[in-house]
Protein backbone atom coordinates (compact mmCIF):
# COMPACT_ATOMS: atom_id res chain seq x y z
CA UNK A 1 71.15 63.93 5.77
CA UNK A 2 67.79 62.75 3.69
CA UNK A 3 70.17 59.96 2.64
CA UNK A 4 70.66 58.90 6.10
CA UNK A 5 67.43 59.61 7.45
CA UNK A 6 66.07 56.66 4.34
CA UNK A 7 68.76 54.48 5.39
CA UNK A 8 67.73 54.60 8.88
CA UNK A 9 64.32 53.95 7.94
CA UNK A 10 65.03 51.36 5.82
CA UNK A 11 66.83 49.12 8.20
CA UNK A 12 64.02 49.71 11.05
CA UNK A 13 61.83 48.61 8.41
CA UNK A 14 63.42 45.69 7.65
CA UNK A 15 64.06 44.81 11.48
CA UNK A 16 60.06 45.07 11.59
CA UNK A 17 59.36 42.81 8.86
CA UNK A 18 62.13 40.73 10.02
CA UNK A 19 59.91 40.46 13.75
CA UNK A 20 56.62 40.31 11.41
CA UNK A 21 58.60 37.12 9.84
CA UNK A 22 59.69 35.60 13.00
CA UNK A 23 56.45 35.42 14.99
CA UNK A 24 53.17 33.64 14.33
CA UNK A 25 50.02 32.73 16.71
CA UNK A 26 48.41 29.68 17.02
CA UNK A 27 44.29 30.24 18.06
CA UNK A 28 42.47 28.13 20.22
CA UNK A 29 40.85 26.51 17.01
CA UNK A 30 43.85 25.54 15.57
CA UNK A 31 46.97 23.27 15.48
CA UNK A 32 49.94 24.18 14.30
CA UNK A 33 53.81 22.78 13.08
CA UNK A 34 56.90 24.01 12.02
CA UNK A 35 58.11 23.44 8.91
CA UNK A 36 62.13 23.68 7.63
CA UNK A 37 62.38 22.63 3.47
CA UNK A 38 59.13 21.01 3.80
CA UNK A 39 59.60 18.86 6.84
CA UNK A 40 58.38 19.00 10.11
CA UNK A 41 60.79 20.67 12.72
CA UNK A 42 58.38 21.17 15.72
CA UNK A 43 54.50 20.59 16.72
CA UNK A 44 51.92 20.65 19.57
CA UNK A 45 52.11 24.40 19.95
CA UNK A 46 49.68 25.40 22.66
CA UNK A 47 47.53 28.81 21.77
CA UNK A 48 49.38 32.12 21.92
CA UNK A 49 52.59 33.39 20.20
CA UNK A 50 55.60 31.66 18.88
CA UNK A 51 58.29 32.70 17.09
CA UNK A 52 60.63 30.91 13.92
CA UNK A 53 63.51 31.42 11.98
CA UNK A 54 62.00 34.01 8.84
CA UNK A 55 62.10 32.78 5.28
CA UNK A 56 63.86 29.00 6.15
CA UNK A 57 60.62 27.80 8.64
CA UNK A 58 57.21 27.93 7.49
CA UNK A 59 53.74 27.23 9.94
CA UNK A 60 51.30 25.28 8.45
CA UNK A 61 47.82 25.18 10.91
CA UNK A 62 44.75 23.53 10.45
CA UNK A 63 41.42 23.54 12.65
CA UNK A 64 40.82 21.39 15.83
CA UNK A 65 37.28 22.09 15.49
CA UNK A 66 34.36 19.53 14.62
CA UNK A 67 34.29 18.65 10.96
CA UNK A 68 31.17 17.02 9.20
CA UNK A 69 31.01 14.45 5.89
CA UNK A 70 27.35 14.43 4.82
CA UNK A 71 27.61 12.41 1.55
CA UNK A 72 25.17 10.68 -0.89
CA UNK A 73 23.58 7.44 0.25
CA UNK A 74 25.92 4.36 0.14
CA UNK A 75 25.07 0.89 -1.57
CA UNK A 76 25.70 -2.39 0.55
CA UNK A 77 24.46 -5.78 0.40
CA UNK A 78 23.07 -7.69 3.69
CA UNK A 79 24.28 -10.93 4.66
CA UNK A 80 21.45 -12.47 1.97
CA UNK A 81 22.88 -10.60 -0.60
CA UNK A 82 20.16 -7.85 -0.73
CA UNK A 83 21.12 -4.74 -2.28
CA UNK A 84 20.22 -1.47 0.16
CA UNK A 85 21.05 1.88 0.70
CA UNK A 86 22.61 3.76 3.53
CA UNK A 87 22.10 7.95 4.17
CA UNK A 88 24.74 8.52 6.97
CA UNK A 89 26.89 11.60 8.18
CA UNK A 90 30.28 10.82 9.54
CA UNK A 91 32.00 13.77 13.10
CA UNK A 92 35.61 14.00 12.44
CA UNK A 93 38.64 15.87 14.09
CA UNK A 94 42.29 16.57 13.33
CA UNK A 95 43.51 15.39 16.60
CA UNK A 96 47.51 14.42 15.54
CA UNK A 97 48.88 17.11 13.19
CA UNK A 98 52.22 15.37 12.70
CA UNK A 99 50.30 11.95 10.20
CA UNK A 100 47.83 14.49 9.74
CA UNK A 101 50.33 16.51 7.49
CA UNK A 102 52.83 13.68 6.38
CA UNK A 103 49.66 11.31 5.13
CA UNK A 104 47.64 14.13 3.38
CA UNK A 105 50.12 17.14 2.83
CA UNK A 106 47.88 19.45 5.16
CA UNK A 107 45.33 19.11 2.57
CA UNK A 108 41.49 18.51 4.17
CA UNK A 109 39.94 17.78 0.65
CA UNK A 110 42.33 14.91 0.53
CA UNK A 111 42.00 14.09 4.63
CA UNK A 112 37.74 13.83 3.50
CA UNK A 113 38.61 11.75 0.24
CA UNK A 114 40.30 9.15 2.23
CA UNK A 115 38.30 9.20 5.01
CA UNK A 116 35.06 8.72 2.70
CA UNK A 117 36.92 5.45 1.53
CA UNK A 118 37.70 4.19 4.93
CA UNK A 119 33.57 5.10 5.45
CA UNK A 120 31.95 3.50 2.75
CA UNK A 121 34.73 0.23 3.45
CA UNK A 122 33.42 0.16 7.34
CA UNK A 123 29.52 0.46 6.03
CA UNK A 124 29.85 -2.33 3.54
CA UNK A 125 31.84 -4.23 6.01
CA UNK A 126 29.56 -4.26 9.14
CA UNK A 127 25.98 -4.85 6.92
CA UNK A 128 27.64 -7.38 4.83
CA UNK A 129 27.52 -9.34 8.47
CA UNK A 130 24.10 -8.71 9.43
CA UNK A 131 21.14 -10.03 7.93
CA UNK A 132 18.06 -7.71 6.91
CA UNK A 133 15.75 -7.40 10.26
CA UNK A 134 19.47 -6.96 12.24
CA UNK A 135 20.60 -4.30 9.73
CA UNK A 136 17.03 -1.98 9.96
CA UNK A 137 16.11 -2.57 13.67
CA UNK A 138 17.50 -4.60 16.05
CA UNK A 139 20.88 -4.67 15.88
CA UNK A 140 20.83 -0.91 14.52
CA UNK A 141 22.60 0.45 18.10
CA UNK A 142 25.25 -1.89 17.61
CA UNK A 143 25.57 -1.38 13.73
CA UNK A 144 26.65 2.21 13.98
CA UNK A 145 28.99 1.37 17.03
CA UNK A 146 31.09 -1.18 15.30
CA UNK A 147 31.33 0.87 11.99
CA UNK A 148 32.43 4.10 14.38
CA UNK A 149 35.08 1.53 15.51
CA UNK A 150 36.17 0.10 12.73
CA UNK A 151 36.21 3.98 10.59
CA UNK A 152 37.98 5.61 13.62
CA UNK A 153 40.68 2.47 14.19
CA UNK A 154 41.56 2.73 10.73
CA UNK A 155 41.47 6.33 10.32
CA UNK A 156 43.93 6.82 13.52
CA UNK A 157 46.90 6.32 10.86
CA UNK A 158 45.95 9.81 9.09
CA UNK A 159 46.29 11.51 12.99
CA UNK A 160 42.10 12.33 12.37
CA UNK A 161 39.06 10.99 15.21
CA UNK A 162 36.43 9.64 14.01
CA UNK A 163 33.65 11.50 16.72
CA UNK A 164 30.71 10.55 15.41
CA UNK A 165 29.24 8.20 13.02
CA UNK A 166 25.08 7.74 12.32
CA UNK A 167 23.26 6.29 10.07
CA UNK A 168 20.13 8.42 8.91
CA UNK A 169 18.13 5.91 7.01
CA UNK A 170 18.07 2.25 5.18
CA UNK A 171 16.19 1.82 2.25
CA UNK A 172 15.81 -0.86 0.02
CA UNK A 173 16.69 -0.50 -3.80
CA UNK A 174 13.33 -0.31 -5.74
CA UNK A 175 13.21 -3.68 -7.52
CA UNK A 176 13.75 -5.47 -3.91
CA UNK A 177 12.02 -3.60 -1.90
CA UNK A 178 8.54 -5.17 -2.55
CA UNK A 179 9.25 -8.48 -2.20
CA UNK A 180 11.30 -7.58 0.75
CA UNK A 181 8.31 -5.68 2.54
CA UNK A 182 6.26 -9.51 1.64
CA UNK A 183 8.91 -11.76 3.16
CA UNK A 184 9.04 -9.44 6.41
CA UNK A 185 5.11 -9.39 6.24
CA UNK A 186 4.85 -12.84 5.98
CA UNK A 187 7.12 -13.87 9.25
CA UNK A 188 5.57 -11.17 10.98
CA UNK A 189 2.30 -12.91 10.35
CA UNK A 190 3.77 -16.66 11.06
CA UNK A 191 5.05 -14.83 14.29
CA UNK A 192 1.41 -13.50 14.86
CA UNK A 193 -0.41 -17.16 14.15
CA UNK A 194 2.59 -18.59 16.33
CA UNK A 195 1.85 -16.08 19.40
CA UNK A 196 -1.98 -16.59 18.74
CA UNK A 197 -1.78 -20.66 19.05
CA UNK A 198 0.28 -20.05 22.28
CA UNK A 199 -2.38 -17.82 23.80
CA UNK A 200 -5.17 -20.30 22.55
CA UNK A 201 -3.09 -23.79 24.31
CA UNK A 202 -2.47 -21.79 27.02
CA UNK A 203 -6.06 -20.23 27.44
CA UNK A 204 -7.43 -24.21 27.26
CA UNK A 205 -4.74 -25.49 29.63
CA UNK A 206 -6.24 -22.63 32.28
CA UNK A 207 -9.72 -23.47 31.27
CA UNK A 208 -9.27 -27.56 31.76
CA UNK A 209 -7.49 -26.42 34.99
CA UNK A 210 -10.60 -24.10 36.13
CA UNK A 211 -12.56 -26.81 34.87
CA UNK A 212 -11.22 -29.60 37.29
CA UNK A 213 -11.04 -27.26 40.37
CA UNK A 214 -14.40 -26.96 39.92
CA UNK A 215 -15.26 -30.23 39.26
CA UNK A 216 -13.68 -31.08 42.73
CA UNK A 217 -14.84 -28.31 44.58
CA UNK A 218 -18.53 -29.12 43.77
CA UNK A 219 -17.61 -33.11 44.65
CA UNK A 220 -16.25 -31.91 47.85
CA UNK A 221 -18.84 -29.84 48.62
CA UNK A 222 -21.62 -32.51 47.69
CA UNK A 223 -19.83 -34.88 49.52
CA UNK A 224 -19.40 -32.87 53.18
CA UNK A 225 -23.27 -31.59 52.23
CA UNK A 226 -24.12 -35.65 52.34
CA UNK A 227 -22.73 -36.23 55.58
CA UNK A 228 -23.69 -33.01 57.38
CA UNK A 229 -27.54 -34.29 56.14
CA UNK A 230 -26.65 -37.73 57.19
CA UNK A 231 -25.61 -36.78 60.42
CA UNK A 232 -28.81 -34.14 60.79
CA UNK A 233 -31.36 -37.15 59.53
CA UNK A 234 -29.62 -39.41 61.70
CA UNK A 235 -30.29 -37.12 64.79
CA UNK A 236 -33.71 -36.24 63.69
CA UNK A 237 -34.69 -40.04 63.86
CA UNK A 238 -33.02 -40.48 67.35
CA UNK A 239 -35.45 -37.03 68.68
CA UNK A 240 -37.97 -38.83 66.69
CA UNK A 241 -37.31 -42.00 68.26
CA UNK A 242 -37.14 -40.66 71.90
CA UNK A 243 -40.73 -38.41 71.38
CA UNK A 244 -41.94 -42.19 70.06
CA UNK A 245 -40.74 -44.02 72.85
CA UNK A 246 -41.74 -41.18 75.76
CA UNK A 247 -45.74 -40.83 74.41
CA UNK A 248 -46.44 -42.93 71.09
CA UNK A 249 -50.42 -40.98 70.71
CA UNK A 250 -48.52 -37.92 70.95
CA UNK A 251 -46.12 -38.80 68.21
CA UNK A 252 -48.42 -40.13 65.59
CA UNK A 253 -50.58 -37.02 66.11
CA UNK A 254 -47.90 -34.31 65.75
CA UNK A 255 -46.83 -36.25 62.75
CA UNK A 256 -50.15 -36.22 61.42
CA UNK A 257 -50.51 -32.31 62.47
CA UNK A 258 -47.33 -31.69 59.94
CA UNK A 259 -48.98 -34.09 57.18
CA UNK A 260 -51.97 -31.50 57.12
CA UNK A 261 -50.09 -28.69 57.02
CA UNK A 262 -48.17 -29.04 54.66
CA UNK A 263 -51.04 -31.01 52.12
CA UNK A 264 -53.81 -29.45 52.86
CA UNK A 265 -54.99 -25.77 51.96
CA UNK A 266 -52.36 -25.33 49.38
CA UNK A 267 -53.49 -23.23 46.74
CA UNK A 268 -53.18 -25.00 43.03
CA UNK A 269 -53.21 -27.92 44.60
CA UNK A 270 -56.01 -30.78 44.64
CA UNK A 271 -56.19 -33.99 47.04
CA UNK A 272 -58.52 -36.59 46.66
CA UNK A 273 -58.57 -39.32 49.58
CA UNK A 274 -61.88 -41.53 50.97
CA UNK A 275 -62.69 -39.40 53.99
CA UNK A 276 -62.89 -42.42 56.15
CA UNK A 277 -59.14 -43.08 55.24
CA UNK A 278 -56.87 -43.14 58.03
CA UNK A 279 -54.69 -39.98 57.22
CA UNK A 280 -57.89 -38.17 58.36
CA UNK A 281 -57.89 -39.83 61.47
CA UNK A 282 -57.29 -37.05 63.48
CA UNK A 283 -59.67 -34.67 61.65
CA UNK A 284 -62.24 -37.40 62.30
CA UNK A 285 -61.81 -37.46 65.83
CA UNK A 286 -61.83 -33.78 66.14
CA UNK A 287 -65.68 -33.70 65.65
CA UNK A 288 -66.39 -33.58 69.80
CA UNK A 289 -65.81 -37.42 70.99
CA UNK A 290 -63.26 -36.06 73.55
């Protein structure tokens, strides 16, 4: 009966581990294939539980998750030959699990070692087009996007995305980067003295213009001034004329009237005149003959 009883055990054991043998579950971090004598029978398993022949298929997963390559600067040369240094960080993901496993064995260590090559080809690649100023400012936007291109195009063939690609910082190497820092100082100052002579030319050319509105503003204004006094002398001798012509006495005394007043009794002023002249006519006359 014991013997039974173990034999009976035994088998619903091995019908257990046989289950335990024939299922597997794929997260919702994770990609997964089938494997038969080391080649791949079946992929793209969506999360949940599966099931496989025990002992003859194998599952071999790996994450879908972000990954992140944060590795020691990188030595290029610019389009002038200048030696620098690049500090980047490369996103990746496993996106096809099919290449991903026939190009690197399912191994990630060797998925980052050849993805650090493609990298460092793409970073020498896109500063060995661009000159200095391009590489460090403005053409740094369009720097990272072509190497992102150019890494995740070639990387495509090893079923990984390239997600992300940035480039932390540019330095020179120390025996350039003085004589750099004095060749970008120097066209930063003929740039300066470039800007500064444009200001001055144009700052004359508006001054000479200024100048010559002026110039004919003031002539204008002289020249209506003349005629409006031409026209108001001209007038005043035609009133003068008609007071002449109505009562002559009357004229030459009112004349006379505005002679005094505006000659005599002035202080800080001193007249000397004959007083029989004939300017005093009228003063003369005043003493009681009429």
């Amino acid at each position: 009966m014991s013997g039974s009883r173990f034999s009976t055990l035994l088998v619903i054991a091995l019908v257990i581990l046989a289950i335990g043998m024939s299922v597997f579950t794929v997260g919702e971090r994770e990609l997964a294939i089938k494997l038969q004598v080391g080649k791949v029978v079946s992929a793209n398993y969506e999360p949940g539980l599966h099931f496989k022949w025990p002992i003859v298929e194998t599952v071999s997963k790996f994450p879908s998750q972000i990954l992140k390559i944060d590795d020691a600067p990188q030595r290029v040369f610019t389009l002038e030959r200048t030696a620098m240094t690049v500090d980047y960080f490369v996103k990746w993901r496993i996106v096809d699990e099919v290449p991903f496993y026939t190009s690197t064995g399912g191994s990630q260590d060797v998925a980052m070692d050849r993805l650090r090559e493609i990298v460092k080809n793409s970073i020498v690649t896109e500063f060995g087009k661009r000159t200095i100023q391009e590489a460090i400012s403005v053409e740094r936007v369009e720097l990272m996007r072509d190497m992102l291109a150019n890494a995740d195009e070639t990387a495509k063939g090893l079923g990984i995305e390239v997600v992300d690609f940035r480039v932390k910082q540019v330095e020179f190497i120390a025996d350039v980067r003085n004589s750099v820092y004095n060749q970008m100082r120097e066209e930063r100052a003929l740039v300066a003295a470039e800007t500064r002579a444009e200001g001055r030319e144009a700052a004359e050319l508006i001054k000479s213009t200024a100048d010559k509105d002026r110039t004919i503003l003031l002539a204008n204004a002289y020249r209506d001034g003349q005629i409006i006094r031409g026209a108001g002398d001209a007038r005043a001798a035609e009133i003068y004329a008609q007071a002449y012509t109505q009562d002559a006495e009357f004229y030459s005394f009112y004349r006379s009237i505005g002679a005094y007043r505006k000659s005599v009794g002035i202080p800080g002023d001193l007249l000397v005149l004959d007083p029989d002249n004939e300017f005093f006519r009228y003063l003369n006359q005043s003493s009681g003959e009429r």
